[in-house]
Protein backbone atom coordinates (compact mmCIF):
# COMPACT_ATOMS: atom_id res chain seq x y z
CA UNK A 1 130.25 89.68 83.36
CA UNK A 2 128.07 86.99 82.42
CA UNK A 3 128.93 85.38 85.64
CA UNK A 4 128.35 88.14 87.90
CA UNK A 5 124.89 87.89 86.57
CA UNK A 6 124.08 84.57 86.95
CA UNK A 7 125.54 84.97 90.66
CA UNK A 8 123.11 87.26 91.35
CA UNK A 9 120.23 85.39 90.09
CA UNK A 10 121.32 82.26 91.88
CA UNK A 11 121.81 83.67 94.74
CA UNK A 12 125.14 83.42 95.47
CA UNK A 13 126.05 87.48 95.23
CA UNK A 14 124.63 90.46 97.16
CA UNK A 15 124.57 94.13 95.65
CA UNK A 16 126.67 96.06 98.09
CA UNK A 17 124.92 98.87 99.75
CA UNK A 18 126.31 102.13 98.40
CA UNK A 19 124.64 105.31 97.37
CA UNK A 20 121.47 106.80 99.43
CA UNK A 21 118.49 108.97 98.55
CA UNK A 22 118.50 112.34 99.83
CA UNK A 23 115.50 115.24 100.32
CA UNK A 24 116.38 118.47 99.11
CA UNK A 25 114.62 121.73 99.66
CA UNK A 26 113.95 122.35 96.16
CA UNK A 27 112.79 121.15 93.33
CA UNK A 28 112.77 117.50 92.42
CA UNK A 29 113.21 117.65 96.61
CA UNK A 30 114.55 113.88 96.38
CA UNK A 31 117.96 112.84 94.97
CA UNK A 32 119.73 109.86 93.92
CA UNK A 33 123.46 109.87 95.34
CA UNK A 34 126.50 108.02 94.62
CA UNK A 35 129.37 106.50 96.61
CA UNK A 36 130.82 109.67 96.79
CA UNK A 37 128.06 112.02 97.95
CA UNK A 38 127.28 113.54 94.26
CA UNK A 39 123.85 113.38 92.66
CA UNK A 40 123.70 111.18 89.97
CA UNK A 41 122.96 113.41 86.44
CA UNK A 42 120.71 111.23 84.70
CA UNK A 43 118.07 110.75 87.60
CA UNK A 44 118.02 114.54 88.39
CA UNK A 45 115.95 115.64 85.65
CA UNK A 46 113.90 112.47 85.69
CA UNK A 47 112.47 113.55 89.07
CA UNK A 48 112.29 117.02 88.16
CA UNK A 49 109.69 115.74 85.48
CA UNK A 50 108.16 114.01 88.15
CA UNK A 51 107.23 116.92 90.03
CA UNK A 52 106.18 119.23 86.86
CA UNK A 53 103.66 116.61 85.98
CA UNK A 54 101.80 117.35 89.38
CA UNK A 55 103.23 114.01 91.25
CA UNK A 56 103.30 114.19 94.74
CA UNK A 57 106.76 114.45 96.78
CA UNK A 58 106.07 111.24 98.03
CA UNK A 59 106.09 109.29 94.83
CA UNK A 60 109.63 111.06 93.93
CA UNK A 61 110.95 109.69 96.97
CA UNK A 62 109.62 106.23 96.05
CA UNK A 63 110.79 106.71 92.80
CA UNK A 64 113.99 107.55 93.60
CA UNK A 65 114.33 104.53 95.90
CA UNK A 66 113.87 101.89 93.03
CA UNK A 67 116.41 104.08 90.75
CA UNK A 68 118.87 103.81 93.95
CA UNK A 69 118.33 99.93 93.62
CA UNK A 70 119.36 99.83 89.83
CA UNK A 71 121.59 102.23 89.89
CA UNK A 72 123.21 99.92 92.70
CA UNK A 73 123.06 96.42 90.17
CA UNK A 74 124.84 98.75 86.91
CA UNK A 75 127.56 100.11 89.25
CA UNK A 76 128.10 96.47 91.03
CA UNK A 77 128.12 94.84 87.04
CA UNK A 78 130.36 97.72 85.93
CA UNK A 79 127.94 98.62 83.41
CA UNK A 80 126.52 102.27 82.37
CA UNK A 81 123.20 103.20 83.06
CA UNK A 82 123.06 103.88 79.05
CA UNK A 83 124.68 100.87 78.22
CA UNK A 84 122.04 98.97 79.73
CA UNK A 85 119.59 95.84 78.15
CA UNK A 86 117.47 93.49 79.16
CA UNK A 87 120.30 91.23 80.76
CA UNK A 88 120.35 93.52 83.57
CA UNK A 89 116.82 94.19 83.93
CA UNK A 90 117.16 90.14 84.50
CA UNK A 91 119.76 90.33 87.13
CA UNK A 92 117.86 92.85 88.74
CA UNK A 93 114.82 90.87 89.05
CA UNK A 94 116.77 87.70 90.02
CA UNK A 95 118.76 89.63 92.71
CA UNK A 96 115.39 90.83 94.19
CA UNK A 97 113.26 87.36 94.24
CA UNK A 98 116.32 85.99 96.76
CA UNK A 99 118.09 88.66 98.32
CA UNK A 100 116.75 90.12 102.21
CA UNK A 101 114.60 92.91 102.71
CA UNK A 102 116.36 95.22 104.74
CA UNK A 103 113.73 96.82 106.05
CA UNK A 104 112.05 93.19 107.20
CA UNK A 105 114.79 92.22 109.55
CA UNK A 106 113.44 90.92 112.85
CA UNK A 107 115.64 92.07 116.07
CA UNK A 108 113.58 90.08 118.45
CA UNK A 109 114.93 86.25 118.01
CA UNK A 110 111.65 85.39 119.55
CA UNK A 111 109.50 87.06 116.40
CA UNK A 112 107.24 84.80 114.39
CA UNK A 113 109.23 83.35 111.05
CA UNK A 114 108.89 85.71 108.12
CA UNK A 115 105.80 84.24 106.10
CA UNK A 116 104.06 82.20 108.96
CA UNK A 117 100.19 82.78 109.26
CA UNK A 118 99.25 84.23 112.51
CA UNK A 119 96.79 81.64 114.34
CA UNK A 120 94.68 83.92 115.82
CA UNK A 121 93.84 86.75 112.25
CA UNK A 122 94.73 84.31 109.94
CA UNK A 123 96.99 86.75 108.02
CA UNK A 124 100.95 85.86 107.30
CA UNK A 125 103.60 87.66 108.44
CA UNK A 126 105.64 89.68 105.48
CA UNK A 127 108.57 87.27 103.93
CA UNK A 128 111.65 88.34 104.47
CA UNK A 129 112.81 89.19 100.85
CA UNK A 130 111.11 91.84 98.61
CA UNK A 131 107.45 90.87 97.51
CA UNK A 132 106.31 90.49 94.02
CA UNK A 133 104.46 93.96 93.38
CA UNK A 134 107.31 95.69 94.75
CA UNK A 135 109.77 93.77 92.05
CA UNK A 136 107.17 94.87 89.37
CA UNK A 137 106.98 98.60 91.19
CA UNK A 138 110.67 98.76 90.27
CA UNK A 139 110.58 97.54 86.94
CA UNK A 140 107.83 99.96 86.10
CA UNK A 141 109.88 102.83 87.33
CA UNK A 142 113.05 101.72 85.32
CA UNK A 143 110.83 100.94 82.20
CA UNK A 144 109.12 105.12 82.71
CA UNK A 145 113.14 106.45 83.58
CA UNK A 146 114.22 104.67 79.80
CA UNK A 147 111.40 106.02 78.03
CA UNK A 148 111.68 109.61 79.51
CA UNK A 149 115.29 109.60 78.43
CA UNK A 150 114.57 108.15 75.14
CA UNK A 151 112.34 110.55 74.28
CA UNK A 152 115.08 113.14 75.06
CA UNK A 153 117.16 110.97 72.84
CA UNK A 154 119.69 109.55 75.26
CA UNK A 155 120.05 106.27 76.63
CA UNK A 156 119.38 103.00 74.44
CA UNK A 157 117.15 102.96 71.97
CA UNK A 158 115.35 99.40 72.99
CA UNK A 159 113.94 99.59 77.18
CA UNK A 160 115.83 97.50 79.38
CA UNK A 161 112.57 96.19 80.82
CA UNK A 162 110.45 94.50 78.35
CA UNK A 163 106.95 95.61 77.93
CA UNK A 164 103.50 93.46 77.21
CA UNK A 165 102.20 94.33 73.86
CA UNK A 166 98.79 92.35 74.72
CA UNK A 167 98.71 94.39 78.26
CA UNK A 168 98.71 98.00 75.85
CA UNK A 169 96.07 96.60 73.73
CA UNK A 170 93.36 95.24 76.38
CA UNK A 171 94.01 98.81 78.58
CA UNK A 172 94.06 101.30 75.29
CA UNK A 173 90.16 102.13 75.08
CA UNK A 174 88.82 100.89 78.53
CA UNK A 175 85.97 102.19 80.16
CA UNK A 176 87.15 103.37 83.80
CA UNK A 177 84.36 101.55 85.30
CA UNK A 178 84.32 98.31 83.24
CA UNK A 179 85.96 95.06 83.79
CA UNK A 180 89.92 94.76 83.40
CA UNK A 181 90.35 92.67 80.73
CA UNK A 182 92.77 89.69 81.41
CA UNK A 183 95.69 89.90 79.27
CA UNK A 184 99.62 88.01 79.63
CA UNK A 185 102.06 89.47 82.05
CA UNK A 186 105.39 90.85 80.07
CA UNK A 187 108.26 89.04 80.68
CA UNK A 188 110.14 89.33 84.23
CA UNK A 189 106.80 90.85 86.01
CA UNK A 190 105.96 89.00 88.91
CA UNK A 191 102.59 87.09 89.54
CA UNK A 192 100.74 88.91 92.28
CA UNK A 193 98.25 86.77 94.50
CA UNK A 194 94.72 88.75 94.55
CA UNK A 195 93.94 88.35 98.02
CA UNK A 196 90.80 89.93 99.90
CA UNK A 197 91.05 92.59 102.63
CA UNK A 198 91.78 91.39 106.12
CA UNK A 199 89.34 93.46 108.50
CA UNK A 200 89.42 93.29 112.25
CA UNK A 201 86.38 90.35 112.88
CA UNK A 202 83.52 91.38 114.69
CA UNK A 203 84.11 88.66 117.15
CA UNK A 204 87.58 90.07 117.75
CA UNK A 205 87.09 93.51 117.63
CA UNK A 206 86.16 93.73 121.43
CA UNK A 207 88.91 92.38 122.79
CA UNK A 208 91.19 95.03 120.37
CA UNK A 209 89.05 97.70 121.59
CA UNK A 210 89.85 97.04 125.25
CA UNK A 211 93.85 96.34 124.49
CA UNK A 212 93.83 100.37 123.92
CA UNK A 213 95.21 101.87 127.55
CA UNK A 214 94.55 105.67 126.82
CA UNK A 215 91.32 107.85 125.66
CA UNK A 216 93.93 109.38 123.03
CA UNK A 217 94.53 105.75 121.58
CA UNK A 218 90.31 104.77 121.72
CA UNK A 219 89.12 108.20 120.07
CA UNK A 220 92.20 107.57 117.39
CA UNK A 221 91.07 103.47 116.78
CA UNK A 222 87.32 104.89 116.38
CA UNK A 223 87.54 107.64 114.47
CA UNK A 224 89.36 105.15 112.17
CA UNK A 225 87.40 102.76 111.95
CA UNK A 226 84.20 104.78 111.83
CA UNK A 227 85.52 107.36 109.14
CA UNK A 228 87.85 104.95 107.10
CA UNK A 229 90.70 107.59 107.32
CA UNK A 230 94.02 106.42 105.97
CA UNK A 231 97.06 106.39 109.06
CA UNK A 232 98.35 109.92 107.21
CA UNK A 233 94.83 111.23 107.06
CA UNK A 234 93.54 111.08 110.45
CA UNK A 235 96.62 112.24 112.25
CA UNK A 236 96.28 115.84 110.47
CA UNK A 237 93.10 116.54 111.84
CA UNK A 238 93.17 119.89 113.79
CA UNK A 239 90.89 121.40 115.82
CA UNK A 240 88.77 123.48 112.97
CA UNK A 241 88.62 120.14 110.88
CA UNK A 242 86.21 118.83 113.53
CA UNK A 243 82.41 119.34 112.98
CA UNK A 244 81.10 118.61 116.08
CA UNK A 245 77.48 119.42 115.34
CA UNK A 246 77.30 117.31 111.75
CA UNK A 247 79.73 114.23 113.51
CA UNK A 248 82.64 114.82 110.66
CA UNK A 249 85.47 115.70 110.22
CA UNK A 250 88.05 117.29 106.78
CA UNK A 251 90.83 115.21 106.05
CA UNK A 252 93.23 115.86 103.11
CA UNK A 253 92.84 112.96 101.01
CA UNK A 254 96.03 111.00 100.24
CA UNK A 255 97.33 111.61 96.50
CA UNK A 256 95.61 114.95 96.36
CA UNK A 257 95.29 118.42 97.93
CA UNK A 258 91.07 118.24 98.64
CA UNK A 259 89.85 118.76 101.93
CA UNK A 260 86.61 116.22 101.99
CA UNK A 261 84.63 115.61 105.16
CA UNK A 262 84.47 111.85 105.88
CA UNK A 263 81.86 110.57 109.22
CA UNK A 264 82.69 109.95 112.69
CA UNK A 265 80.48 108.01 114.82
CA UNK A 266 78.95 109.47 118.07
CA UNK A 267 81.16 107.39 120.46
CA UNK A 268 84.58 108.77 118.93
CA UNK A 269 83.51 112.22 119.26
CA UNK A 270 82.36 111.48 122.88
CA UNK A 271 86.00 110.07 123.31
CA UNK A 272 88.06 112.67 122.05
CA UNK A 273 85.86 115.22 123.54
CA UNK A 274 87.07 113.63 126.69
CA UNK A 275 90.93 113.55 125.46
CA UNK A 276 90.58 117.06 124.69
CA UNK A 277 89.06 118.12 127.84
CA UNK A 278 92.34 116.51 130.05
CA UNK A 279 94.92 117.85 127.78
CA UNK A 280 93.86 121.37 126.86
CA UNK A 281 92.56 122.25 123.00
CA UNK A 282 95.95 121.90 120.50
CA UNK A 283 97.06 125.12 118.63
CA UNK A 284 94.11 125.74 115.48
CA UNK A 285 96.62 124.39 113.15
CA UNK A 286 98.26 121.37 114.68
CA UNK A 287 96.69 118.31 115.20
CA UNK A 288 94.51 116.95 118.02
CA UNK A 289 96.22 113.67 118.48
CA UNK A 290 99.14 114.08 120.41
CA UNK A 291 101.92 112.55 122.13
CA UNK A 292 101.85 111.85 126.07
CA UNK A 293 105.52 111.82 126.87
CA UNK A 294 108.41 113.88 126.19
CA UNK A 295 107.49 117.50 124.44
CA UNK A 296 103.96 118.40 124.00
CA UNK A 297 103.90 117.48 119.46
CA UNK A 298 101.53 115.88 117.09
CA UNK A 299 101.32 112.53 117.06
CA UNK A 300 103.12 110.65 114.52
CA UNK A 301 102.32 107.89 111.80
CA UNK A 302 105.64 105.46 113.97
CA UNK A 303 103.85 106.26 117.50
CA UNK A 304 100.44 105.44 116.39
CA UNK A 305 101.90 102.22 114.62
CA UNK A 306 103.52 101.53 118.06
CA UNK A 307 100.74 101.72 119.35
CA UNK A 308 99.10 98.80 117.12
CA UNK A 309 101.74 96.90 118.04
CA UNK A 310 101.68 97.26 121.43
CA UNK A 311 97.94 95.78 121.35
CA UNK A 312 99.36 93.14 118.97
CA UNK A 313 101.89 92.11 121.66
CA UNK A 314 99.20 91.84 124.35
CA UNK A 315 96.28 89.63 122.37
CA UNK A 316 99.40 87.71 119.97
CA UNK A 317 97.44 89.09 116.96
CA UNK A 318 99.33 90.62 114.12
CA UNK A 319 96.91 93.53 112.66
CA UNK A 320 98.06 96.72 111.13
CA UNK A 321 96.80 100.12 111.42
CA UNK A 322 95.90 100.21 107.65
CA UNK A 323 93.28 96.64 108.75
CA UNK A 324 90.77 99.30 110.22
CA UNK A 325 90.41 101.35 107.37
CA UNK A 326 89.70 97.67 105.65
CA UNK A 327 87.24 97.08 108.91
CA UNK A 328 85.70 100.46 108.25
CA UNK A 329 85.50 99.44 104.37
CA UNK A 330 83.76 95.82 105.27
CA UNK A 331 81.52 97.20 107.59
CA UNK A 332 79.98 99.98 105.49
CA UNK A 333 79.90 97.78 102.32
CA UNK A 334 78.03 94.90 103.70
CA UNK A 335 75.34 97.06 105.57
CA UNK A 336 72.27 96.46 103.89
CA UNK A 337 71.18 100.26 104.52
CA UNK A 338 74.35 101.45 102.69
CA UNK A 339 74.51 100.86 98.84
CA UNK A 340 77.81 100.58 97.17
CA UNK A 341 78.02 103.65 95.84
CA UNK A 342 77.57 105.29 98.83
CA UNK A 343 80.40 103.46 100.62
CA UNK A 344 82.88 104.63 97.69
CA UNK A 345 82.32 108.17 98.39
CA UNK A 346 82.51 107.75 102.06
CA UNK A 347 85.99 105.58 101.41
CA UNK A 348 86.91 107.84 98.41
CA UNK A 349 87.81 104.79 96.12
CA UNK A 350 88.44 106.36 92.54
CA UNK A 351 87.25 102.59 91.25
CA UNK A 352 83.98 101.31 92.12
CA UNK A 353 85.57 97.41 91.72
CA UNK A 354 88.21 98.39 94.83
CA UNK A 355 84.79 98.79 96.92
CA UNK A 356 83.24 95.83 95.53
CA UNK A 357 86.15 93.92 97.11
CA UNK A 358 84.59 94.03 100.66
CA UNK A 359 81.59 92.31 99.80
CA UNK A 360 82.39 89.38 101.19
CA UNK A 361 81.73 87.00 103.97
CA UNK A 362 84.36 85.35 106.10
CA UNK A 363 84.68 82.42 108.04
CA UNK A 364 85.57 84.22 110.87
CA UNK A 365 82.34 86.55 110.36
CA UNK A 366 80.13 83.42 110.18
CA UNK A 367 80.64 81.62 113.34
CA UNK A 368 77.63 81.63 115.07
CA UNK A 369 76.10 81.04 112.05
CA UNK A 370 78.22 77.45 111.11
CA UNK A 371 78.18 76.24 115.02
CA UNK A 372 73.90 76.81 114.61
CA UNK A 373 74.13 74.82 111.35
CA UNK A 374 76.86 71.85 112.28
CA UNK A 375 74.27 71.60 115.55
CA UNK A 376 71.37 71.09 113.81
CA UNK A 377 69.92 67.51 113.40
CA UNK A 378 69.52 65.90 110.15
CA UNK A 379 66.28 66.10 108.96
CA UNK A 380 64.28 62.89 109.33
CA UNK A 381 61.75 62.25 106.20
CA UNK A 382 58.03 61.45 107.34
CA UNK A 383 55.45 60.23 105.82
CA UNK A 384 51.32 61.27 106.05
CA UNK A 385 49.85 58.41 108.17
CA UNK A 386 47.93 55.72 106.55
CA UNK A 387 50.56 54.78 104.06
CA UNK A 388 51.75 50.72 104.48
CA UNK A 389 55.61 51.39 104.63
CA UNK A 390 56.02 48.65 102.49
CA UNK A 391 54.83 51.20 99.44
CA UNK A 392 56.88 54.04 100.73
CA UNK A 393 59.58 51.67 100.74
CA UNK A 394 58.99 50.30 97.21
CA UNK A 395 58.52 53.71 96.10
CA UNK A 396 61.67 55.77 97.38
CA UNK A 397 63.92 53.78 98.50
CA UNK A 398 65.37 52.68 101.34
């Protein structure tokens, strides 16, 4: 046993791929499932509790992927799920840090190596394995599956996945708007590099613009980067969530059920107008975005990532539809005429500090600015006439 696990941190064994996660049209709607097509017991009422605590469907499903992945390790080590400790929270952890991301394998031989930085946006390419926050994702979701069933009273009494004491303490009385205090990561979570949000330049943004081939694929890039939609967002707009009159339009915000009207700038609306004039007004409760071959049906979150890519292809960028809700974000925050707080409510941030992140100034952003400054000449001290440079000399130098 002991050696299966230290195969699996090393490197030198794979999980085998068995089990799959299924949607079901009731409640918990997701399910775990093993080898043999049957629903594993323990995770059924674990998502059920999901649901009855007002998550969203979504998180259920995501949940019920990094239960698949555990449930995978126990039935590779032979080991029940209530049988489990720490050891195999290791081997889990160890098993993820080396083994391939299915999901990130690259058909085209030609495709830039997973992790290289693009030359032109200056953003890497995803690594091929899993990434650090999703490791800790899956340990948080095994940690919350133990302590549901423990309060239940089955499973082991101690949590497979150890917790950080210090991290309860500094997060027990915070303020939600005041500083997160720094406190130790618990054992086996993963160090996550902070990095800024990559936005579309302004010096690039042009060029992207012109890459789109279609007035459907212009109004979509503009009304995202002039509204700061998210992907899902945007692409359930229908006809009566368009104010023409006021420039916005009602979204249903991601994570909730609200209907909140975010901005559109003049030039989008002129777009779609246009789109919407060629192909006829959609049905009042589909959306206006829609596809242009095949069956007349909505547009989906794959086609309008295709069509991304497409532009990436073209210019050899490597930017994602979720970088122009970042350019959106950038934009808006570092517009002297907007004030923070008015770019939260226009991004719907719940923190304040996730806006505060796009005040900042890149390179890229500063071009003009550093070529003006590297071509300037040096400054050449001068003297008031009448002074024998002799004194000046003796007085400041050389």
């Amino acid at each position: 046993m002991q050696d299966l696990h230290r195969q699996l941190i090393e490197g030198r064994a794979d999980v085998p791929r068995v089990g799959s996660v299924v949607e079901l049209e009731s409640i918990p709607r997701y399910a775990v499932l093993d080898a043999d097509r049957s629903a594993v017991a323990s995770v059924v009422p674990y998502l059920r509790g999901l649901i009855l605590d007002d998550n969203r469907p979504l998180t259920a499903k995501s949940y019920a992927y990094d239960l698949l992945r555990w449930y995978r390790l126990l039935w590779f080590l032979g080991v029940p799920w209530d049988r489990a400790t720490e050891a195999e929270a290791s081997a889990l952890v160890g098993w993820l840090r080396v083994a391939p991301n299915p999901q990130r394998r690259r058909r085209n031989p030609s495709a830039p190596q997973p992790g290289s930085v693009n030359p032109r946006t200056g953003k890497p390419y995803l690594m091929a394995g899993y990434a650090p926050s999703t490791i800790n994702h899956c340990l948080t979701v095994v940690s919350s599956f133990y302590a549901y069933h423990r309060h239940y009273g089955r499973g082991p009494l101690v949590n497979p996945v150890p917790e950080s004491r210090a991290q309860r303490r500094a997060l027990a009385h915070r303020a939600p708007d005041s500083e997160v205090p720094q406190f130790r990561r618990a054992r086996l979570r993963q160090r996550v590099r902070r990095t800024d949000p990559r936005s579309i330049p302004d010096s690039m943004w042009d060029e992207f613009f012109g890459a789109m081939t279609c007035d459907r694929d212009r109004a979509a890039v503009l009304l995202y980067v002039s509204s700061g939609s998210r992907a899902s967002e945007l692409l359930g707009v229908t006809p009566g969530d368009i104010d023409w009159a006021k420039q916005l339009i009602w979204v249903i915000t991601k994570g909730t059920d609200d209907r909140e009207a975010v901005p559109a700038s003049p030039q989008a609306l002129t777009i779609l107008a246009a789109y919407l004039d060629h192909i006829g007004l959609p049905p009042a409760d589909e959306s206006v975005l829609r596809t242009r071959r095949g069956p007349d049906r909505p547009l989906t979150y794959w086609a309008m990532r295709r069509v991304i890519q497409r532009a990436n292809e073209k210019l050899g960028t490597n930017w994602t539809l979720h970088d122009l809700r970042h350019t959106a974000a950038t934009r808006m925050a570092n517009d002297p005429n907007l004030t923070l707080a008015q770019v939260r409510a226009i991004m719907r941030h719940t923190d304040l500090a996730t806006t505060g992140r796009y005040l900042n100034a890149r390179v890229e952003d500063l071009f003009d600015a550093l070529q003006a400054h590297y071509n300037r000449p040096r400054v050449q001290r001068t003297f008031a006439a009448g002074y024998d440079p002799d004194d000046v000399k003796a007085v400041f130098g050389a």
